[in-house]
PDB file of N, CA and C in Angstrom:
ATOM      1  N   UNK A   1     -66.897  39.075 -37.856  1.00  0.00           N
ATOM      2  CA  UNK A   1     -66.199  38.868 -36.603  1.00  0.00           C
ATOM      3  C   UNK A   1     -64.840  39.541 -36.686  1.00  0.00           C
ATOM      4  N   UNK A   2     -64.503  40.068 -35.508  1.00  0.00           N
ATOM      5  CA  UNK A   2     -63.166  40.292 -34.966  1.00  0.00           C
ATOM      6  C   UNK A   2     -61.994  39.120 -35.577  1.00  0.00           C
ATOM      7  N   UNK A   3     -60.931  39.283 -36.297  1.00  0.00           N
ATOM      8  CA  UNK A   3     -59.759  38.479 -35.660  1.00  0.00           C
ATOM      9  C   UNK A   3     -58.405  39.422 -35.407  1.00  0.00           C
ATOM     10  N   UNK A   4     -57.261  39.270 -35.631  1.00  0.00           N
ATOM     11  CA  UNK A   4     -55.897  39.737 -35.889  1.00  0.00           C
ATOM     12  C   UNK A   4     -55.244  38.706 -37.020  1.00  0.00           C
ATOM     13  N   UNK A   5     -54.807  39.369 -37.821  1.00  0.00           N
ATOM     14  CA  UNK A   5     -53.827  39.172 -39.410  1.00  0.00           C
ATOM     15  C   UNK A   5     -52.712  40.061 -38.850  1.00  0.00           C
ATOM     16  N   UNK A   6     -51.234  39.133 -38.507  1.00  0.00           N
ATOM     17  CA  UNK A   6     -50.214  39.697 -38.463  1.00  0.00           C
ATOM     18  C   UNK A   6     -50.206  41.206 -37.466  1.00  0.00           C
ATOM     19  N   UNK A   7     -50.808  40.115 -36.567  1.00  0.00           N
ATOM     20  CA  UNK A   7     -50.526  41.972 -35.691  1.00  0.00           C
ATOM     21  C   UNK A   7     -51.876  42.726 -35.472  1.00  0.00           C
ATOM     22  N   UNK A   8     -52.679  42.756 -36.737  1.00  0.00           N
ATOM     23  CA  UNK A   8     -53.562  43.941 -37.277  1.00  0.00           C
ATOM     24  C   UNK A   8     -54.980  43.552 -37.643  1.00  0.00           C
ATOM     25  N   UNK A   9     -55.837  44.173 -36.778  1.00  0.00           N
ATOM     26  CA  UNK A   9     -57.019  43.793 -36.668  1.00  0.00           C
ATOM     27  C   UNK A   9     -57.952  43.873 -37.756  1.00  0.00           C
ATOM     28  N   UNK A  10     -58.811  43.108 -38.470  1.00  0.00           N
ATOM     29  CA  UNK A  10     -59.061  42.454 -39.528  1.00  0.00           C
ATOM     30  C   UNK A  10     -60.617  42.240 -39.047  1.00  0.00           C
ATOM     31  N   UNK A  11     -61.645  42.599 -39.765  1.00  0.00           N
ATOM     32  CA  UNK A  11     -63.123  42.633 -39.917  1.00  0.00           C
ATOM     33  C   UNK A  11     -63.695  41.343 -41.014  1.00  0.00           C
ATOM     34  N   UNK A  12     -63.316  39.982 -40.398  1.00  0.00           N
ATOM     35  CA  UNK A  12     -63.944  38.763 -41.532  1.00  0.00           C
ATOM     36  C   UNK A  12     -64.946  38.714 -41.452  1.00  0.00           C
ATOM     37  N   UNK A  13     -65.778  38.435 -42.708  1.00  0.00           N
ATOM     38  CA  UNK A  13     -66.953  38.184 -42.926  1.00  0.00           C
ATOM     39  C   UNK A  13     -67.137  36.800 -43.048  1.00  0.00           C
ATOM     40  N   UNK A  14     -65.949  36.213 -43.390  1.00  0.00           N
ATOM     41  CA  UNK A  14     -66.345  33.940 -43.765  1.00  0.00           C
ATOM     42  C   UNK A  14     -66.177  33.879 -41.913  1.00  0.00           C
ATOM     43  N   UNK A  15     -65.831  32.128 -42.217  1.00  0.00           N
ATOM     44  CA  UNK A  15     -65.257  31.406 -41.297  1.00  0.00           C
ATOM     45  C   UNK A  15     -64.503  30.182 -41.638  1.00  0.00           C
ATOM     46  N   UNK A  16     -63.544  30.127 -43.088  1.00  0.00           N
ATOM     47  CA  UNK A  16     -62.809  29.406 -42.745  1.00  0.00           C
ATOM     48  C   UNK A  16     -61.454  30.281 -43.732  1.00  0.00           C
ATOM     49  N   UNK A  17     -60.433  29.774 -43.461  1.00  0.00           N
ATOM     50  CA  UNK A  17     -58.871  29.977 -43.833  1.00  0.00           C
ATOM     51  C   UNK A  17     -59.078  30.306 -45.398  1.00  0.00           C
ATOM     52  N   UNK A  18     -59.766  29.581 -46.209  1.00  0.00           N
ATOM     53  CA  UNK A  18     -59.794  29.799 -47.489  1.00  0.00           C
ATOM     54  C   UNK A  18     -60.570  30.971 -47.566  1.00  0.00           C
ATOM     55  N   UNK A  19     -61.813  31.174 -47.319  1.00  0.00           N
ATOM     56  CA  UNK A  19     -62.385  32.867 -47.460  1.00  0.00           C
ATOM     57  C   UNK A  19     -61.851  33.690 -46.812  1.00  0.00           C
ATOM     58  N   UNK A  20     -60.684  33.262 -45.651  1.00  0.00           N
ATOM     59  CA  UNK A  20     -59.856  34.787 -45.266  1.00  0.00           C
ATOM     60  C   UNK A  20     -59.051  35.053 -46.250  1.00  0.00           C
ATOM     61  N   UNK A  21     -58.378  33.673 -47.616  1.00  0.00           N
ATOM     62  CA  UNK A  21     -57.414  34.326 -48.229  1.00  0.00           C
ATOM     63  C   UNK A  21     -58.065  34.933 -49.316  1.00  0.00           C
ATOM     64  N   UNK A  22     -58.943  34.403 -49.502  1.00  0.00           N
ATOM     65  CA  UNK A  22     -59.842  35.297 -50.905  1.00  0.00           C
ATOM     66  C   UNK A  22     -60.304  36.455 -50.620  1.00  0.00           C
ATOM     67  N   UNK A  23     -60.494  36.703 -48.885  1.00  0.00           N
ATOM     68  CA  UNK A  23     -61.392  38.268 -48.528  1.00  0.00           C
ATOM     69  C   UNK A  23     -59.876  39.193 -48.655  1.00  0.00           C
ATOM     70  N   UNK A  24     -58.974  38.710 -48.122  1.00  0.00           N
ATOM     71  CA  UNK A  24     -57.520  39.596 -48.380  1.00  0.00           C
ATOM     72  C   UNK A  24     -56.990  39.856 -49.931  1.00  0.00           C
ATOM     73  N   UNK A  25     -57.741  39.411 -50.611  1.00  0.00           N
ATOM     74  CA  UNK A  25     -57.365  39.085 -51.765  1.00  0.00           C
ATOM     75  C   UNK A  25     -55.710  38.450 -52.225  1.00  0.00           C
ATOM     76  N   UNK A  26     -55.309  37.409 -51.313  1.00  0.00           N
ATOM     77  CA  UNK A  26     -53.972  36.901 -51.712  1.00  0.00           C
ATOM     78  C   UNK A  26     -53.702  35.854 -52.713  1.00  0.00           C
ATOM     79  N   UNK A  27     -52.995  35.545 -52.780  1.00  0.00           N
ATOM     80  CA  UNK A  27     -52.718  34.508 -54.077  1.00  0.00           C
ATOM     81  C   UNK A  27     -52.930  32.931 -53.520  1.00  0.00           C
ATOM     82  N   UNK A  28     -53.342  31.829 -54.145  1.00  0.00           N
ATOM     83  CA  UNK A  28     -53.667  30.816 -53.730  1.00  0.00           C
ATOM     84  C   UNK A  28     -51.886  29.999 -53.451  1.00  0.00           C
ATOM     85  N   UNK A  29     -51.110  30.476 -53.923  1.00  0.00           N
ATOM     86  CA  UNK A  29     -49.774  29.859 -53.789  1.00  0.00           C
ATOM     87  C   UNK A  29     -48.815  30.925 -53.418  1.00  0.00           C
ATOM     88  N   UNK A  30     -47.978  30.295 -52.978  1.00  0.00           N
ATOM     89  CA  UNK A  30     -46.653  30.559 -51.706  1.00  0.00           C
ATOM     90  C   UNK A  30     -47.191  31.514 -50.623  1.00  0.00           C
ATOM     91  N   UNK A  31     -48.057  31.387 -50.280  1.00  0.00           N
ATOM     92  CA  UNK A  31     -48.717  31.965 -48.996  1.00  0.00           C
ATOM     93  C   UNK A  31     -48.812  31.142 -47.742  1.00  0.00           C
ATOM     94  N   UNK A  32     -48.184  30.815 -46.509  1.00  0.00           N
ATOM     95  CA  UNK A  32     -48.813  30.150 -45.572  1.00  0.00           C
ATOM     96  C   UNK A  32     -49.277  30.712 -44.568  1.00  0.00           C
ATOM     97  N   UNK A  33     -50.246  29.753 -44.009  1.00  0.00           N
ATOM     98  CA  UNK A  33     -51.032  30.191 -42.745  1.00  0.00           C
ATOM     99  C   UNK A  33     -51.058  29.386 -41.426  1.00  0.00           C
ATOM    100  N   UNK A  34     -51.064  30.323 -40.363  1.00  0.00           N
ATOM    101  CA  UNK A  34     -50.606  30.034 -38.853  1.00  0.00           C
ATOM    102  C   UNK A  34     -52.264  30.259 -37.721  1.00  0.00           C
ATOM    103  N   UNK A  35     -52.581  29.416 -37.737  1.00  0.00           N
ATOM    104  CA  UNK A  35     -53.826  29.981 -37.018  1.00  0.00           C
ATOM    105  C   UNK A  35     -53.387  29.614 -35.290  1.00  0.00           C
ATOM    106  N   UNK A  36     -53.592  30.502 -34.793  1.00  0.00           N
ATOM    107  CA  UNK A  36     -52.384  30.579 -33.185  1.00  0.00           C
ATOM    108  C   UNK A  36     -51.244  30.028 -33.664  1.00  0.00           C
ATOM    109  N   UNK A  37     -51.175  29.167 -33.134  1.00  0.00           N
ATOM    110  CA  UNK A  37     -49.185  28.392 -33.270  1.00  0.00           C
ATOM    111  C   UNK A  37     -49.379  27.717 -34.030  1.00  0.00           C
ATOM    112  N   UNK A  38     -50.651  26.815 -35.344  1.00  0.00           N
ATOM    113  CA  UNK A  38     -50.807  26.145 -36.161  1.00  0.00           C
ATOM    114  C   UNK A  38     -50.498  26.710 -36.992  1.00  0.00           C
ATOM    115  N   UNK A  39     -49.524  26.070 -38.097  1.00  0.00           N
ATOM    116  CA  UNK A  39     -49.642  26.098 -39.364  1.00  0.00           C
ATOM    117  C   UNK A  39     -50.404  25.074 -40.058  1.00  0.00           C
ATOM    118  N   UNK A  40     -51.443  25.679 -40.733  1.00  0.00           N
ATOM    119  CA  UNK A  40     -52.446  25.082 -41.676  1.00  0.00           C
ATOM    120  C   UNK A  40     -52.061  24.462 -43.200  1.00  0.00           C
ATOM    121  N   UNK A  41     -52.180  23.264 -43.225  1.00  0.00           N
ATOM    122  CA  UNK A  41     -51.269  23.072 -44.772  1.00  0.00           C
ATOM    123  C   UNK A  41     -52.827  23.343 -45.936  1.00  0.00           C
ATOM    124  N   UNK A  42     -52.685  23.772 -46.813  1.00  0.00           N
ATOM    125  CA  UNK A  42     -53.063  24.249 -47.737  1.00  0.00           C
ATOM    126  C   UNK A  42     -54.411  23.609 -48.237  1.00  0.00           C
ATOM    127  N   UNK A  43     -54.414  22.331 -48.000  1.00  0.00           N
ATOM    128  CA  UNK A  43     -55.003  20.897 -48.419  1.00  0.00           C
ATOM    129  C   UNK A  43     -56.346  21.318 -47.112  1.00  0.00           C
ATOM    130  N   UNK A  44     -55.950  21.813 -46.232  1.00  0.00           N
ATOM    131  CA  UNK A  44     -57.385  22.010 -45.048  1.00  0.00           C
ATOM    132  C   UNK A  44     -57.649  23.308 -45.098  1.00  0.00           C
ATOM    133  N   UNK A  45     -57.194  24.334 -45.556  1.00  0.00           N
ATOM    134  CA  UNK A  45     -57.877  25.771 -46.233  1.00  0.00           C
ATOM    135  C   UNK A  45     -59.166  25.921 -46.058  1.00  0.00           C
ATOM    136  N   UNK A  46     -59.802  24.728 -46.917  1.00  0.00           N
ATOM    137  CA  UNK A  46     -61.127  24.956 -46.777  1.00  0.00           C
ATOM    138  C   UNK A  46     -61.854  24.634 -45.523  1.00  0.00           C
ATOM    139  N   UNK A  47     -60.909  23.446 -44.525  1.00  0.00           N
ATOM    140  CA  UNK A  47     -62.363  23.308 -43.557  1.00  0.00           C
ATOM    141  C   UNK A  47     -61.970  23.438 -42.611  1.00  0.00           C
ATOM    142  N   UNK A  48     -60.496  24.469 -42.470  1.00  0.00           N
ATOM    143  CA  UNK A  48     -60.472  25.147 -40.459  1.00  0.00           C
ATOM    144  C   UNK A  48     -60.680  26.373 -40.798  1.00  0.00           C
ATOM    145  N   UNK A  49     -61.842  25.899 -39.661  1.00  0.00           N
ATOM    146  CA  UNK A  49     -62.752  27.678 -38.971  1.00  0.00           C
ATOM    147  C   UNK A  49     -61.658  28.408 -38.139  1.00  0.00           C
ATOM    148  N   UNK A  50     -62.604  29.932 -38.362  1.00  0.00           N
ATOM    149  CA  UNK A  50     -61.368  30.796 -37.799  1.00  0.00           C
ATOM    150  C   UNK A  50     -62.550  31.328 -36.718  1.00  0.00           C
ATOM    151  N   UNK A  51     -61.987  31.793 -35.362  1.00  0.00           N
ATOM    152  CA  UNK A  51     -63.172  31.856 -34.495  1.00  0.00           C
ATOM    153  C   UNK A  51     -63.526  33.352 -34.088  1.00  0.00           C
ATOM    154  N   UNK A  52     -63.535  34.017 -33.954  1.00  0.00           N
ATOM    155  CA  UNK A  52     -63.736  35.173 -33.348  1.00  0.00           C
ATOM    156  C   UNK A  52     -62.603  35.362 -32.414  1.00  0.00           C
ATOM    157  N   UNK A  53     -61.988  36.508 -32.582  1.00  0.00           N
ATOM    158  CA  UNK A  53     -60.748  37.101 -31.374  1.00  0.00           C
ATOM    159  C   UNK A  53     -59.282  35.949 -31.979  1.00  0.00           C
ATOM    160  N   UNK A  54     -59.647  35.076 -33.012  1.00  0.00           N
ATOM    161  CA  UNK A  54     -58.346  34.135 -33.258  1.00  0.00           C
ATOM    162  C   UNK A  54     -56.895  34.786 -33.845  1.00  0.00           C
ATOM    163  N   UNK A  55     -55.859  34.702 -33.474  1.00  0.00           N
ATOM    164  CA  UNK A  55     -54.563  35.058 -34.147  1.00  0.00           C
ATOM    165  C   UNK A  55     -54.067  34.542 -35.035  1.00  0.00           C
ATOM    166  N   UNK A  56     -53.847  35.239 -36.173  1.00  0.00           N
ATOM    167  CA  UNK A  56     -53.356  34.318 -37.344  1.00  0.00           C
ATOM    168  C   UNK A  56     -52.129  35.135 -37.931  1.00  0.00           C
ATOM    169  N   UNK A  57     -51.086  34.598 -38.667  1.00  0.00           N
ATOM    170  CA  UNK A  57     -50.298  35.046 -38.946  1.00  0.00           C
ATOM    171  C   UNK A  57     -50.046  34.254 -40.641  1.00  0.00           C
ATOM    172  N   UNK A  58     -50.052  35.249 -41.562  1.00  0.00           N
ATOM    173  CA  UNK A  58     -49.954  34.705 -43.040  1.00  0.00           C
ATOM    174  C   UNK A  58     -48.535  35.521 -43.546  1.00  0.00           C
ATOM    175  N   UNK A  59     -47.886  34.712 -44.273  1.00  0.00           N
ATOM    176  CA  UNK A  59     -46.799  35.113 -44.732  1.00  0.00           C
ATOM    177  C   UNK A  59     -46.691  34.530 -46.384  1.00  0.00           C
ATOM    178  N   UNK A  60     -45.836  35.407 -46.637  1.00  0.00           N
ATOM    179  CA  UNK A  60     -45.852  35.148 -48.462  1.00  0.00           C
ATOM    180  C   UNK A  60     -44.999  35.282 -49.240  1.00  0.00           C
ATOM    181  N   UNK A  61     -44.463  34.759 -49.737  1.00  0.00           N
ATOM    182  CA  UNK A  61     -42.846  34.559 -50.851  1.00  0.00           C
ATOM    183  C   UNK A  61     -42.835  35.534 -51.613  1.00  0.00           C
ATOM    184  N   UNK A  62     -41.858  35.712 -51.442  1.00  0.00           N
ATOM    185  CA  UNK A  62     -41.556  36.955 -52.589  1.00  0.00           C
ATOM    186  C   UNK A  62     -40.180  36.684 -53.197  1.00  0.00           C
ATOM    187  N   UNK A  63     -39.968  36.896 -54.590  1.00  0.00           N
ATOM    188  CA  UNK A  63     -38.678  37.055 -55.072  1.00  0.00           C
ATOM    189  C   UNK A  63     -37.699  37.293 -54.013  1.00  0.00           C
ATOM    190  N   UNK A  64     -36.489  36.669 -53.944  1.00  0.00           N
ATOM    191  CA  UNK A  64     -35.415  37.412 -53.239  1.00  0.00           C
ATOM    192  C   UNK A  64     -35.387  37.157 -51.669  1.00  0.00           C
ATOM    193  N   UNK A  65     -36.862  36.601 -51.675  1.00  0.00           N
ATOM    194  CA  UNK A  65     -36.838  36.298 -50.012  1.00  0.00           C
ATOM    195  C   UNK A  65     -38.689  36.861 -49.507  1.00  0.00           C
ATOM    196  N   UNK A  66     -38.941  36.833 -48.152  1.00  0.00           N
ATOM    197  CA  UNK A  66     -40.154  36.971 -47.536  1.00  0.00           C
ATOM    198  C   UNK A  66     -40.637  38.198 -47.542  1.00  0.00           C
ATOM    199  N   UNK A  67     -42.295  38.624 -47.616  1.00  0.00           N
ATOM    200  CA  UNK A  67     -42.961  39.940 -47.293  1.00  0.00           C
ATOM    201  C   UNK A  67     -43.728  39.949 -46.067  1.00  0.00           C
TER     202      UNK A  67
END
């Protein structure tokens, strides 16, 4: 399915928050996720679905400040 990651259109193969961060290959920590205006706490990763056409926005710590 279709979604958008930050803007940028993104070809997922899962359907929930945790196989989008493993298909991006990101790190399981200091990463959060925004599915529309939700932020998802970490603890439900595994069981909110992401739907087709959904907006998500992931952001991630970095030394020194945000990437």
């Amino acid at each position: 399915m279709r979604i958008r990651v930050n803007n940028e259109p993104v070809e997922f193969k899962g359907r929930t928050v945790a196989e989008l961060i493993e298909q991006l290959n990101l790190p399981q920590t200091g990463v959060a996720v925004a599915v529309g205006m939700d932020i998802v706490p970490k603890s439900d990763w595994e069981t909110t679905e992401i739907k087709q056409d959904e907006e998500l926005m992931i952001i991630r710590a970095a030394s020194g400040g945000m990437i």
